[in-house]
PDB file of N, CA and C in Angstrom:
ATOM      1  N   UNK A   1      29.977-122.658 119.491  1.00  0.00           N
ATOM      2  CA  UNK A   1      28.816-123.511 119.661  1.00  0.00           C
ATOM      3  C   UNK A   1      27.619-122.715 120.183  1.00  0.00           C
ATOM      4  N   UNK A   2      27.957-121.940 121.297  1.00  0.00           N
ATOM      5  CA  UNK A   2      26.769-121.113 122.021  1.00  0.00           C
ATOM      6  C   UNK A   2      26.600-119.957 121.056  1.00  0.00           C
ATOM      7  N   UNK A   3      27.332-119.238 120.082  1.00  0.00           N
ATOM      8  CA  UNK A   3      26.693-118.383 119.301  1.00  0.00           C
ATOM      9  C   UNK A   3      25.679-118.725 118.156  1.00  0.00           C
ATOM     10  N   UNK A   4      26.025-120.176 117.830  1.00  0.00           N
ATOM     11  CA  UNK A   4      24.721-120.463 116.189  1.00  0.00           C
ATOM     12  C   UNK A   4      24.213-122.038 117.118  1.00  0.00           C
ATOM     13  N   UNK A   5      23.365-121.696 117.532  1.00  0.00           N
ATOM     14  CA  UNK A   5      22.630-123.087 118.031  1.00  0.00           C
ATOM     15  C   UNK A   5      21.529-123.356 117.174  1.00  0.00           C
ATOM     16  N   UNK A   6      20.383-124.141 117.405  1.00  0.00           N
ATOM     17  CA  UNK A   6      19.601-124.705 115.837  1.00  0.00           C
ATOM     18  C   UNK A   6      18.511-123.682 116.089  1.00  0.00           C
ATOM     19  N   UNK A   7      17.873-123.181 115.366  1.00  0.00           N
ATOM     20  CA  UNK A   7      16.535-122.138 115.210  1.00  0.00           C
ATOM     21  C   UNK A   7      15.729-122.295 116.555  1.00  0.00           C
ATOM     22  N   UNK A   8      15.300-123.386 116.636  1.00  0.00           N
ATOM     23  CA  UNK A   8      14.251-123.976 117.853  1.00  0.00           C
ATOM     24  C   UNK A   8      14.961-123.661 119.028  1.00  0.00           C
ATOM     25  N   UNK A   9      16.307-123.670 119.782  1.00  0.00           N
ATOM     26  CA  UNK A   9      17.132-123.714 120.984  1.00  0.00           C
ATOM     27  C   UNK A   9      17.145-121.840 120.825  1.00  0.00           C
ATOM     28  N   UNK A  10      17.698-121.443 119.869  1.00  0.00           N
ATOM     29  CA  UNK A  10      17.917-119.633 119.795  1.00  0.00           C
ATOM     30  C   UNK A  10      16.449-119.311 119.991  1.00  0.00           C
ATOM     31  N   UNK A  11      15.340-119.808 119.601  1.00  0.00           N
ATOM     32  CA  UNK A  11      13.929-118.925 119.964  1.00  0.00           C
ATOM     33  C   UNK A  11      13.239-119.396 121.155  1.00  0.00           C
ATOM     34  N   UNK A  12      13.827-119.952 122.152  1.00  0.00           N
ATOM     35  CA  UNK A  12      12.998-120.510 123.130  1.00  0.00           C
ATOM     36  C   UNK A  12      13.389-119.714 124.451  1.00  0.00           C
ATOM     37  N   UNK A  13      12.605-119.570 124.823  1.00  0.00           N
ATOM     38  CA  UNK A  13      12.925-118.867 126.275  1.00  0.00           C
ATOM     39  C   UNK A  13      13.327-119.578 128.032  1.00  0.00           C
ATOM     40  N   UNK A  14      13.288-121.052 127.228  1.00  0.00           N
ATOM     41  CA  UNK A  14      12.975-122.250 128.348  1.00  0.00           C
ATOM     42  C   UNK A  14      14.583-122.355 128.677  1.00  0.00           C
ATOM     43  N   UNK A  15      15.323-122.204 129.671  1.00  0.00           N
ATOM     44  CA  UNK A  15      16.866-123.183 129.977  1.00  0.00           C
ATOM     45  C   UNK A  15      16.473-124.368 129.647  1.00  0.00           C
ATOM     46  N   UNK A  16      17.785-124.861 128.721  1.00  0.00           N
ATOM     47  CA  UNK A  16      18.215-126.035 128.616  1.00  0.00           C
ATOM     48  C   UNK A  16      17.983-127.533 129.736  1.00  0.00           C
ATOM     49  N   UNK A  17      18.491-126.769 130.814  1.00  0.00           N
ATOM     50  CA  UNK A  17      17.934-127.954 131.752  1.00  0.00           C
ATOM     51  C   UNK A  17      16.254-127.997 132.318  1.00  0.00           C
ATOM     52  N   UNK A  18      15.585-127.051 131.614  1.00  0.00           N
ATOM     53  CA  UNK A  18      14.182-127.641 131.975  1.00  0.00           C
ATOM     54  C   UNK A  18      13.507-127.767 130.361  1.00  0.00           C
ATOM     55  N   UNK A  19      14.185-127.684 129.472  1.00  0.00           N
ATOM     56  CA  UNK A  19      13.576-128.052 128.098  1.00  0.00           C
ATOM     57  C   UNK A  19      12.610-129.454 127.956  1.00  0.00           C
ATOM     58  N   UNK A  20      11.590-129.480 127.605  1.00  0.00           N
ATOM     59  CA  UNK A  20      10.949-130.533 127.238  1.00  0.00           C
ATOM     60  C   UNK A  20      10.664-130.955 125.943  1.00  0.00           C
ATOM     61  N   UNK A  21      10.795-130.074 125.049  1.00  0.00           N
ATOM     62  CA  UNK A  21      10.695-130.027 123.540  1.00  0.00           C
ATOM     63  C   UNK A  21       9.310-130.920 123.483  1.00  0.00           C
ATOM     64  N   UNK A  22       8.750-130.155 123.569  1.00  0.00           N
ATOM     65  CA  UNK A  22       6.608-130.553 123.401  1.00  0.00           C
ATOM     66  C   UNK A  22       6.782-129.778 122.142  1.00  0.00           C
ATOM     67  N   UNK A  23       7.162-129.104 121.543  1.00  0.00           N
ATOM     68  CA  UNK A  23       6.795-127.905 120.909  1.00  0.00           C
ATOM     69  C   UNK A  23       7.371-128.685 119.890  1.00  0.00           C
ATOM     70  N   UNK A  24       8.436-129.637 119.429  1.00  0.00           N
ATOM     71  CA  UNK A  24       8.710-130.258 118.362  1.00  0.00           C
ATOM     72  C   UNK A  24       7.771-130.607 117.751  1.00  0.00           C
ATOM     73  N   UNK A  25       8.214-130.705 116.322  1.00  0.00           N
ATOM     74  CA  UNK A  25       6.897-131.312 115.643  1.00  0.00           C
ATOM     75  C   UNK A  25       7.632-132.042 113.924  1.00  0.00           C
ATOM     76  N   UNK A  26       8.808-131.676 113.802  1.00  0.00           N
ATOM     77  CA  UNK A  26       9.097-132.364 112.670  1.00  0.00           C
ATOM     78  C   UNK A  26      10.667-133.118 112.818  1.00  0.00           C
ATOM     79  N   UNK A  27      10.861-134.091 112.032  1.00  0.00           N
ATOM     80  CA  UNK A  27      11.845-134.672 112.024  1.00  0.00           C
ATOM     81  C   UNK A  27      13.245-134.314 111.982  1.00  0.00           C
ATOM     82  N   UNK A  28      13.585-132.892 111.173  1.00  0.00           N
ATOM     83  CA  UNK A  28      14.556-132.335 110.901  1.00  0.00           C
ATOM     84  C   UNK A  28      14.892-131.225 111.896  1.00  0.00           C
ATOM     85  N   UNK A  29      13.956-131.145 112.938  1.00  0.00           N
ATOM     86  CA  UNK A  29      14.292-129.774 113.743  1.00  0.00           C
ATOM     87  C   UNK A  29      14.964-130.943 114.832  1.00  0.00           C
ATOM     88  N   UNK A  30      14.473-132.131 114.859  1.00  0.00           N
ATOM     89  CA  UNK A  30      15.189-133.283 115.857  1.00  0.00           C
ATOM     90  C   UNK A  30      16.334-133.403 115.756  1.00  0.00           C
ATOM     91  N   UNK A  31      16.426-133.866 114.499  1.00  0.00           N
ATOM     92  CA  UNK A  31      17.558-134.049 114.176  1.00  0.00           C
ATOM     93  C   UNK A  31      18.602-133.402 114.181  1.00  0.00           C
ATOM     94  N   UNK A  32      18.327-132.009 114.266  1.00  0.00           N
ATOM     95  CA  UNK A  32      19.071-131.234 114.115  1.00  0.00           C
ATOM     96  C   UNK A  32      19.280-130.068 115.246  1.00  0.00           C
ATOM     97  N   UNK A  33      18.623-130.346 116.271  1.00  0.00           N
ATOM     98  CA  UNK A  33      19.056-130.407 118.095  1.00  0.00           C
ATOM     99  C   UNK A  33      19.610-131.872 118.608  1.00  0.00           C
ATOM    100  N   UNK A  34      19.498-132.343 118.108  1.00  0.00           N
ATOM    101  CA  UNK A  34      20.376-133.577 118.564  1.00  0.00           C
ATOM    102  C   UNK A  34      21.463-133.697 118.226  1.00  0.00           C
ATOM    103  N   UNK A  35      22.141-133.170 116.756  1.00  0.00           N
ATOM    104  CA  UNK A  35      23.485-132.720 116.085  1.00  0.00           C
ATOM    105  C   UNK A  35      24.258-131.657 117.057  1.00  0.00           C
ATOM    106  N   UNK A  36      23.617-130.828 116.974  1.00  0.00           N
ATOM    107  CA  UNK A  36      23.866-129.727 117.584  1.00  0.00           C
ATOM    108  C   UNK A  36      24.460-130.223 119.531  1.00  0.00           C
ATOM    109  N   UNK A  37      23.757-130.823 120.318  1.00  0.00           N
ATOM    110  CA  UNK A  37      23.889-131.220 121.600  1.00  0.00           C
ATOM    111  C   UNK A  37      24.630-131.795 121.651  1.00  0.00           C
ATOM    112  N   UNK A  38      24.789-133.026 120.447  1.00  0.00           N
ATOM    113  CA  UNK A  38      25.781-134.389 120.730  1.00  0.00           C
ATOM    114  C   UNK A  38      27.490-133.754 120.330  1.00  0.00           C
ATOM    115  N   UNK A  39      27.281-133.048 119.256  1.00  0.00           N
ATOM    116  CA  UNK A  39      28.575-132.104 119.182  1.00  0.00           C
ATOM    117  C   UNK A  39      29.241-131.533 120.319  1.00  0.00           C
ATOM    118  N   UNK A  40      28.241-130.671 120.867  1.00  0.00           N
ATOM    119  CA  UNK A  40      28.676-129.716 122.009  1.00  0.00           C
ATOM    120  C   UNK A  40      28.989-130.939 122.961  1.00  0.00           C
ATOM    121  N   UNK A  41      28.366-131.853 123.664  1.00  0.00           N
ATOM    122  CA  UNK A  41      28.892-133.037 124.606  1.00  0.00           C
ATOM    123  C   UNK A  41      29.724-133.901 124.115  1.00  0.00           C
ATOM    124  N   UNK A  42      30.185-133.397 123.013  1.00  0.00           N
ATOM    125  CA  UNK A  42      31.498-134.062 122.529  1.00  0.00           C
ATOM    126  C   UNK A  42      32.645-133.583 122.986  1.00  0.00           C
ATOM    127  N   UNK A  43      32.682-131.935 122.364  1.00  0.00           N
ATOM    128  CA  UNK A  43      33.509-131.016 122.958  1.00  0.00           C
ATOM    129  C   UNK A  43      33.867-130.605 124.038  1.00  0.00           C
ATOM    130  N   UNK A  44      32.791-130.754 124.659  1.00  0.00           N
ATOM    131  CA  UNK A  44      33.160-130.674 126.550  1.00  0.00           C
ATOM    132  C   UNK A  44      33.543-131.662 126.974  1.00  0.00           C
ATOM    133  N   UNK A  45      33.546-132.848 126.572  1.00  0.00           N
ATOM    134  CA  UNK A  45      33.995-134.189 126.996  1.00  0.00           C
ATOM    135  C   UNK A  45      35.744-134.074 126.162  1.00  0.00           C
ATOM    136  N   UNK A  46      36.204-133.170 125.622  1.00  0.00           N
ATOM    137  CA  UNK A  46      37.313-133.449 125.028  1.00  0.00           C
ATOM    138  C   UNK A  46      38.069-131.954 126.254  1.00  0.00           C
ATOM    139  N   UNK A  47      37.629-131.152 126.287  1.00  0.00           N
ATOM    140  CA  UNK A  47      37.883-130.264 126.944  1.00  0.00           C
ATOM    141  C   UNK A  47      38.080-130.307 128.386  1.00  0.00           C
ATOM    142  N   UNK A  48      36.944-130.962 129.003  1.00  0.00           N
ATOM    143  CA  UNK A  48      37.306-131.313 130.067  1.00  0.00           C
ATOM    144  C   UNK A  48      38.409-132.422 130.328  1.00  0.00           C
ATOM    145  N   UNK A  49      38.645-133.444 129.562  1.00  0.00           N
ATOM    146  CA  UNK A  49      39.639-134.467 129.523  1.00  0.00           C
ATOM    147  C   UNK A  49      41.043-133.809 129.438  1.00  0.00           C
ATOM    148  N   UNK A  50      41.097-133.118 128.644  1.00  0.00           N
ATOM    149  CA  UNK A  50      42.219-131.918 128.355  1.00  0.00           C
ATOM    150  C   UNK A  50      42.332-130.806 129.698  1.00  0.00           C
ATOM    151  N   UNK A  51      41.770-130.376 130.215  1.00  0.00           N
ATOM    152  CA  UNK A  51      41.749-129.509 131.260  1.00  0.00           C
ATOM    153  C   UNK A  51      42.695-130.369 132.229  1.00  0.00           C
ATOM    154  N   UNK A  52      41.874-131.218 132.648  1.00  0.00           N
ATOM    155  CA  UNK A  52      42.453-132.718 133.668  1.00  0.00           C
ATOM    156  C   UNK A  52      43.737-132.574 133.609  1.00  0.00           C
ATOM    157  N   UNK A  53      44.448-132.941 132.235  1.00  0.00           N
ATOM    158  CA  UNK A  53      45.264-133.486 131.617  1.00  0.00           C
ATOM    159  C   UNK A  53      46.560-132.358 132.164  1.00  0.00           C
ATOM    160  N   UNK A  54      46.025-131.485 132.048  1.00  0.00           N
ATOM    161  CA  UNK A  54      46.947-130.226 131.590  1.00  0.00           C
ATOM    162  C   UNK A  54      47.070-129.831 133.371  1.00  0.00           C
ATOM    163  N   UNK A  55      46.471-129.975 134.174  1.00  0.00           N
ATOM    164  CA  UNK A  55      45.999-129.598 135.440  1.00  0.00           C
ATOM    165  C   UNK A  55      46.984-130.852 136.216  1.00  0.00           C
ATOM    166  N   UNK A  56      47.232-131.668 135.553  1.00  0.00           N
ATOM    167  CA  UNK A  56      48.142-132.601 136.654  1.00  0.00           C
ATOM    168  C   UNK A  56      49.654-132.132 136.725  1.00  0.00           C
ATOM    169  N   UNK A  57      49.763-131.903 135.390  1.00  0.00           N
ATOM    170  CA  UNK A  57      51.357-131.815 134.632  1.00  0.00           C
ATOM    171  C   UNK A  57      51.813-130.224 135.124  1.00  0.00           C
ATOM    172  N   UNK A  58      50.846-129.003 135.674  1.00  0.00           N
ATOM    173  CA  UNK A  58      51.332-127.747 135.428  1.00  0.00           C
ATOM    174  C   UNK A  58      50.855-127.334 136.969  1.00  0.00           C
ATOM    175  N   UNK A  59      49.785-127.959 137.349  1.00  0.00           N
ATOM    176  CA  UNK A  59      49.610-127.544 138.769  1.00  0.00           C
ATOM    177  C   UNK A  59      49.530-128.331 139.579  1.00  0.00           C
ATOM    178  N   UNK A  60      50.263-127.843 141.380  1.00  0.00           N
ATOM    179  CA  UNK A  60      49.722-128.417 142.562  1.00  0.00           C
ATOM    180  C   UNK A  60      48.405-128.690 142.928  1.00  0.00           C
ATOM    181  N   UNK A  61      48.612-129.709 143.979  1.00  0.00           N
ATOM    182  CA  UNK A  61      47.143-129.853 144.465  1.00  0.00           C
ATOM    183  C   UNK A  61      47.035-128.219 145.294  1.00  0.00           C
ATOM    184  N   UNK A  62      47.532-127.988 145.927  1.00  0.00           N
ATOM    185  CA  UNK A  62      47.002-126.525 146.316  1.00  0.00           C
ATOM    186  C   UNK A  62      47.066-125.506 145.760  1.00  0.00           C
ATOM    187  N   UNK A  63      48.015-125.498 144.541  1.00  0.00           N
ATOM    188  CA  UNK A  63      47.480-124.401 143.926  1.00  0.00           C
ATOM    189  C   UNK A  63      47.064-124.215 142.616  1.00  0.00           C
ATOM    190  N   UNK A  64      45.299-124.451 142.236  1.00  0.00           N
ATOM    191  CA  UNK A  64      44.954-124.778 140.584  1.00  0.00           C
ATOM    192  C   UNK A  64      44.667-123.386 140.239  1.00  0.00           C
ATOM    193  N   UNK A  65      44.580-122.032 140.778  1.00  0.00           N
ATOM    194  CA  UNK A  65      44.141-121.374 140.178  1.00  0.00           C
ATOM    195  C   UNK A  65      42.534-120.749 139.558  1.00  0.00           C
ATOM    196  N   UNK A  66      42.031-121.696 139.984  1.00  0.00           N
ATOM    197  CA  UNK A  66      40.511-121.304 139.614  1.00  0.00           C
ATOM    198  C   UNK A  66      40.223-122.606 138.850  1.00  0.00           C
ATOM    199  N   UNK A  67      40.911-123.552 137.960  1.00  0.00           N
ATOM    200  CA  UNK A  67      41.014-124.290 137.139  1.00  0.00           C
ATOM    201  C   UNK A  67      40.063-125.484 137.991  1.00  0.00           C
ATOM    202  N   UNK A  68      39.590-125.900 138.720  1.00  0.00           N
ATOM    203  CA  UNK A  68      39.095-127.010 139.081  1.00  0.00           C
ATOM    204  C   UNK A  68      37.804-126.196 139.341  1.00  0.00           C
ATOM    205  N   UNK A  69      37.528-125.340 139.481  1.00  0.00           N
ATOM    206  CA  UNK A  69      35.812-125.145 139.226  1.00  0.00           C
ATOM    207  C   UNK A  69      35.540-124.719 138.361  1.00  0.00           C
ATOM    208  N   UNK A  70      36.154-124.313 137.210  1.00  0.00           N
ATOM    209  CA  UNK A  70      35.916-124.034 135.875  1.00  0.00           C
ATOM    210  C   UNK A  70      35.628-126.105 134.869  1.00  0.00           C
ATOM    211  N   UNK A  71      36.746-126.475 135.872  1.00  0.00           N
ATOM    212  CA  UNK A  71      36.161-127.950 135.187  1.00  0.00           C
ATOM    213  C   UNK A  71      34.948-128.566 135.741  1.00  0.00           C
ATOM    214  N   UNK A  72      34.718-128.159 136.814  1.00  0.00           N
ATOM    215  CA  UNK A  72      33.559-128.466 137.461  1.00  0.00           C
ATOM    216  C   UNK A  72      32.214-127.725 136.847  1.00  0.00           C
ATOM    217  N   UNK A  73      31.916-126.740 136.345  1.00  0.00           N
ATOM    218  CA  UNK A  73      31.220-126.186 135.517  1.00  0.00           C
ATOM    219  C   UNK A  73      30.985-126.743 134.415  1.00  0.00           C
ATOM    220  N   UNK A  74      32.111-126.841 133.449  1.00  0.00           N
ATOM    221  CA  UNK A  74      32.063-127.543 132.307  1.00  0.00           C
ATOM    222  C   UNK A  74      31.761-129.308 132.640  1.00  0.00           C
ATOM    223  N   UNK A  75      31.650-129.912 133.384  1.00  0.00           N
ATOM    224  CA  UNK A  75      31.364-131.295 133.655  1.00  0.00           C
ATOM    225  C   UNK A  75      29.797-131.314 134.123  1.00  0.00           C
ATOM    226  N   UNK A  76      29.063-129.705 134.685  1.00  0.00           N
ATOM    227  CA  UNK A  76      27.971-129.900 134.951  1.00  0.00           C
ATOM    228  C   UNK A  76      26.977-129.380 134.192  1.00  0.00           C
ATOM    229  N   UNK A  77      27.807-128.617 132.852  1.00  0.00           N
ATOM    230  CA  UNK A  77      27.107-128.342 131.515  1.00  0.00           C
ATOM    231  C   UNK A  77      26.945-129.870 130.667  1.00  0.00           C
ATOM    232  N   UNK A  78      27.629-130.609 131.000  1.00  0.00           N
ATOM    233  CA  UNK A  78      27.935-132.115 130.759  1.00  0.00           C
ATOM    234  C   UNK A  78      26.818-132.587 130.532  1.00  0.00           C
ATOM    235  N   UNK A  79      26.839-132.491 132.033  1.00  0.00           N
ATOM    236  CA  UNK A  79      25.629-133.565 132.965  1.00  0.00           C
ATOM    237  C   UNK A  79      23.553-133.000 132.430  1.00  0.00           C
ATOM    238  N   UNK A  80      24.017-131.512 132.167  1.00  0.00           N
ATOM    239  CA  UNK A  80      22.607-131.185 131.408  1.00  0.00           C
ATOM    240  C   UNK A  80      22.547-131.174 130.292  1.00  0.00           C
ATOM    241  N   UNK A  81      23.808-131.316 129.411  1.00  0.00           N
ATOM    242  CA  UNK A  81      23.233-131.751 128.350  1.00  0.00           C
ATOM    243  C   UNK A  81      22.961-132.978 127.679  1.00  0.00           C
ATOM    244  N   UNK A  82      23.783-134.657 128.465  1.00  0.00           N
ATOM    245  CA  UNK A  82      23.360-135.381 128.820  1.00  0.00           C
ATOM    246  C   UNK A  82      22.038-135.921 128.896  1.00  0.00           C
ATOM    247  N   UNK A  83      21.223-135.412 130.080  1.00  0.00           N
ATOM    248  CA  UNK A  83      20.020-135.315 130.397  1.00  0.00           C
ATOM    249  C   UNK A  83      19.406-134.827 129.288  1.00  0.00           C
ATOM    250  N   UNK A  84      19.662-133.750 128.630  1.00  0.00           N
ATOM    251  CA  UNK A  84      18.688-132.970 127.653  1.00  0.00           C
ATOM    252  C   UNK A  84      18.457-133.941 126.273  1.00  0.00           C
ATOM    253  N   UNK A  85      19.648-134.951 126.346  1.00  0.00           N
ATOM    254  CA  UNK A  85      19.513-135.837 124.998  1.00  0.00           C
ATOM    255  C   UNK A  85      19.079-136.869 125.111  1.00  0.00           C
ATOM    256  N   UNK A  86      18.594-137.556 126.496  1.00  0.00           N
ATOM    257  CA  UNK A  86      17.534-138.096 127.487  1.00  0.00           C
ATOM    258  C   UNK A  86      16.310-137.695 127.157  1.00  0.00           C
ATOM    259  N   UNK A  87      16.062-136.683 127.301  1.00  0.00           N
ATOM    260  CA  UNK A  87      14.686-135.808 127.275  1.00  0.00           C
ATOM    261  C   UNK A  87      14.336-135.857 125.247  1.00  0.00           C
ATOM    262  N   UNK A  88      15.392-135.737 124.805  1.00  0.00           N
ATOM    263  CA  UNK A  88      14.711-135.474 123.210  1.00  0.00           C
ATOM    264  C   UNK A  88      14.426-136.404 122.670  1.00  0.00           C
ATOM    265  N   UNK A  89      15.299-137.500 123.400  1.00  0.00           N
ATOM    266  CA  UNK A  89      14.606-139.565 122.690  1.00  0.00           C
ATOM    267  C   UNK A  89      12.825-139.379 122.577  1.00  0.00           C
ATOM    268  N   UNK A  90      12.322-138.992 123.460  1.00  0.00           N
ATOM    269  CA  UNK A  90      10.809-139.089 123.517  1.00  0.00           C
ATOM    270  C   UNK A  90      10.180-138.280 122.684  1.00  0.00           C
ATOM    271  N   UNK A  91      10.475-137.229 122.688  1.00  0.00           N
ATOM    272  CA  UNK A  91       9.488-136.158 121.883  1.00  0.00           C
ATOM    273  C   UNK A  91      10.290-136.853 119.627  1.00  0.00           C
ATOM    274  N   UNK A  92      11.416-137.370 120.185  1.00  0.00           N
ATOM    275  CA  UNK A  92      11.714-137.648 118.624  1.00  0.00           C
ATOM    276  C   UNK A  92      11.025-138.960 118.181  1.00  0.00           C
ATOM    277  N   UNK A  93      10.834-139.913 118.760  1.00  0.00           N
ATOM    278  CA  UNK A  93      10.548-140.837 118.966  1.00  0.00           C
ATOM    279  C   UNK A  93       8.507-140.609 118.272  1.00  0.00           C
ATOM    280  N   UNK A  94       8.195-139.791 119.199  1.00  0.00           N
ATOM    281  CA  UNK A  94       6.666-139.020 118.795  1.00  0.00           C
ATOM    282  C   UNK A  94       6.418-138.523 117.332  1.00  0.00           C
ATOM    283  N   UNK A  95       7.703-138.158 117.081  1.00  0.00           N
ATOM    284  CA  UNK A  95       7.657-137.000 115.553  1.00  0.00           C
ATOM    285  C   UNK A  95       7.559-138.681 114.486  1.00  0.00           C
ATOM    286  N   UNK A  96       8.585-139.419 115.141  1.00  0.00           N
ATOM    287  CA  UNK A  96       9.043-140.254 113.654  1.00  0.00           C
ATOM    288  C   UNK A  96       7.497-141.439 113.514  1.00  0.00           C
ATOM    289  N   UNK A  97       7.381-141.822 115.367  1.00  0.00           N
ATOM    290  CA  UNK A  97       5.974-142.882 115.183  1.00  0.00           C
ATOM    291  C   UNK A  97       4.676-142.029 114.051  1.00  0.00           C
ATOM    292  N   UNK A  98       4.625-140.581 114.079  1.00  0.00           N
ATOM    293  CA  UNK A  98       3.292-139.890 113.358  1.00  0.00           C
ATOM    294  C   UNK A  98       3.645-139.575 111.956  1.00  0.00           C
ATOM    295  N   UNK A  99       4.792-139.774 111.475  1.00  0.00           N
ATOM    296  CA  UNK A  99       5.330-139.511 110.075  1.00  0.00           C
ATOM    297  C   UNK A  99       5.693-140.369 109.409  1.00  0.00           C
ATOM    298  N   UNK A 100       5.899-141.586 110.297  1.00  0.00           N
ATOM    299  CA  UNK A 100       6.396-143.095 109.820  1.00  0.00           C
ATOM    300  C   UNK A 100       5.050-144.089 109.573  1.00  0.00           C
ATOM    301  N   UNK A 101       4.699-144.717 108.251  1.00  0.00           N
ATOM    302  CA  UNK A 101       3.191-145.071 108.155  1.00  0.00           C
ATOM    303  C   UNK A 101       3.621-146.705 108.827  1.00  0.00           C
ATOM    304  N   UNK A 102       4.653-147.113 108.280  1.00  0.00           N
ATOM    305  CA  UNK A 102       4.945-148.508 109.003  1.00  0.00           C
ATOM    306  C   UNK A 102       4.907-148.801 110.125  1.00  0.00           C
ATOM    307  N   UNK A 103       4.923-147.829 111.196  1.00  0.00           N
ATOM    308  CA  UNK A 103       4.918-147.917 112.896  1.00  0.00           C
ATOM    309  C   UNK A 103       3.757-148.437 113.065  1.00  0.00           C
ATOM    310  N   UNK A 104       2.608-147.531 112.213  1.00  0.00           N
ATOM    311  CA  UNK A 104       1.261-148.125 112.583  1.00  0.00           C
ATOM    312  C   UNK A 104       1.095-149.835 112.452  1.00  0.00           C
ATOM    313  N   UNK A 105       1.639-150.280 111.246  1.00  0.00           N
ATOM    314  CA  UNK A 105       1.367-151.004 110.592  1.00  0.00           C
ATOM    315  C   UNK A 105       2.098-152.249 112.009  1.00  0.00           C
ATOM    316  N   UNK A 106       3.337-151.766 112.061  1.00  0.00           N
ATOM    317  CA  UNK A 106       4.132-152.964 113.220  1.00  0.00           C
ATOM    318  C   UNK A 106       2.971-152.552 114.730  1.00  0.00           C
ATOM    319  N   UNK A 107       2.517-151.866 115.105  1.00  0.00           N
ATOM    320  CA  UNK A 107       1.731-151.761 116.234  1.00  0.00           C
ATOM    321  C   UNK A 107       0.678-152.938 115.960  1.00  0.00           C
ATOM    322  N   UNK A 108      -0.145-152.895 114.938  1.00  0.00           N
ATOM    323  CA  UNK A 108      -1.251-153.081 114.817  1.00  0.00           C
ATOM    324  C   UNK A 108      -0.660-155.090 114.516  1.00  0.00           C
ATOM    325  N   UNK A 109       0.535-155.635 114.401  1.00  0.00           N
ATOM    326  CA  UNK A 109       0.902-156.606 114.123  1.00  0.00           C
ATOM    327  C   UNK A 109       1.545-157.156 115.908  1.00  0.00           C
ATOM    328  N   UNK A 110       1.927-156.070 116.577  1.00  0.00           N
ATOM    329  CA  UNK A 110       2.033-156.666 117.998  1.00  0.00           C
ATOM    330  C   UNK A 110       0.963-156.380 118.545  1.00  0.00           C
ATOM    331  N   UNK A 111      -0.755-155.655 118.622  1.00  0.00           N
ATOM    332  CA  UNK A 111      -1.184-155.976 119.389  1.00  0.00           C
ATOM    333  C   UNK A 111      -2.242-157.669 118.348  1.00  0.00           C
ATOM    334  N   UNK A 112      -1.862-157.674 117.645  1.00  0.00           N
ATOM    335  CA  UNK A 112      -2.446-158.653 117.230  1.00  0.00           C
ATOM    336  C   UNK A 112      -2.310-160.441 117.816  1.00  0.00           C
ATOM    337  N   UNK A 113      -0.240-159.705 118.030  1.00  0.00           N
ATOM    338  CA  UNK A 113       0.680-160.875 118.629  1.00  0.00           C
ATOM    339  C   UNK A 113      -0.078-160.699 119.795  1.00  0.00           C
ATOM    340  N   UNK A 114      -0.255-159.543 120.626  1.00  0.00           N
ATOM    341  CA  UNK A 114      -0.897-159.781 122.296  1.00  0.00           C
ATOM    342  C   UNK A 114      -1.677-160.551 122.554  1.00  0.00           C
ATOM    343  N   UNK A 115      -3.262-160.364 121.487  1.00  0.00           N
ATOM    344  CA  UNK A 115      -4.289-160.609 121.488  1.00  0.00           C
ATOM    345  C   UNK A 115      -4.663-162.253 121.500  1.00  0.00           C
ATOM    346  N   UNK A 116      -3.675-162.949 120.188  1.00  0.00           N
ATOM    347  CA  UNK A 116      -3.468-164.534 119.935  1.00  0.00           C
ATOM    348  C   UNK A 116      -2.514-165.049 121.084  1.00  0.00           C
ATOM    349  N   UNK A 117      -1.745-164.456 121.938  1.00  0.00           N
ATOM    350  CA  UNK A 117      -0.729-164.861 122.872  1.00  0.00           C
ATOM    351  C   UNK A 117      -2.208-165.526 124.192  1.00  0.00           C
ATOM    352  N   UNK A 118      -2.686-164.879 124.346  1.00  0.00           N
ATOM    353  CA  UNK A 118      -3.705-165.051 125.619  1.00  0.00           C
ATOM    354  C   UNK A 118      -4.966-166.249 125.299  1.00  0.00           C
TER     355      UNK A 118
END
């Protein structure tokens, strides 16, 4: 996963947990950091479940081996990438309202609803 990430994530110099993706600008580079993230927080969510799993059946509570902060790592790669698919709703959201001609069209029909509401 961390060796072929999408064009936009490999050329950026920003960590993941402070990414803002301002710099987006088309539909398919969205789409296709959002593939890419939701995969990987798939896999860590299967991995870590599996770690757990394997960690009750083979080790003591006193002795894991290193194994419980290695899951703790992977649960807090979790938690930012989580957040990071938090963070890309907005900037995707931006790409599709300026490429989508109908958005205008439903805007311009709710502030109309605002306008007759009052």
């Amino acid at each position: 996963m961390d060796a072929s990430p999408p064009a936009f994530l490999a050329s950026t110099k920003t960590p993941l947990s402070a990414q803002t993706f301002k710099d987006v600008n088309s539909k398919e580079v969205c789409h296709e950091i959002h593939k890419h993230l939701f995969l990987k927080l798939q896999l860590l969510d299967r991995v870590i479940r599996a770690r757990k799993l394997h960690m009750s059946r083979f080790f003591p509570m006193d002795m894991d081996y290193g194994h419980i902060s290695y899951v703790e790592n992977l649960q807090s790669q979790k938690g930012t990438i989580t957040r990071t698919l938090e963070l890309l709703e907005h900037p995707t959201s931006e790409v599709l309202y300026k490429n989508e001609q109908w958005f205008k069209w439903v805007r311009d029909c709710q502030n109309d609803e605002e306008e007759n509401r009052d």
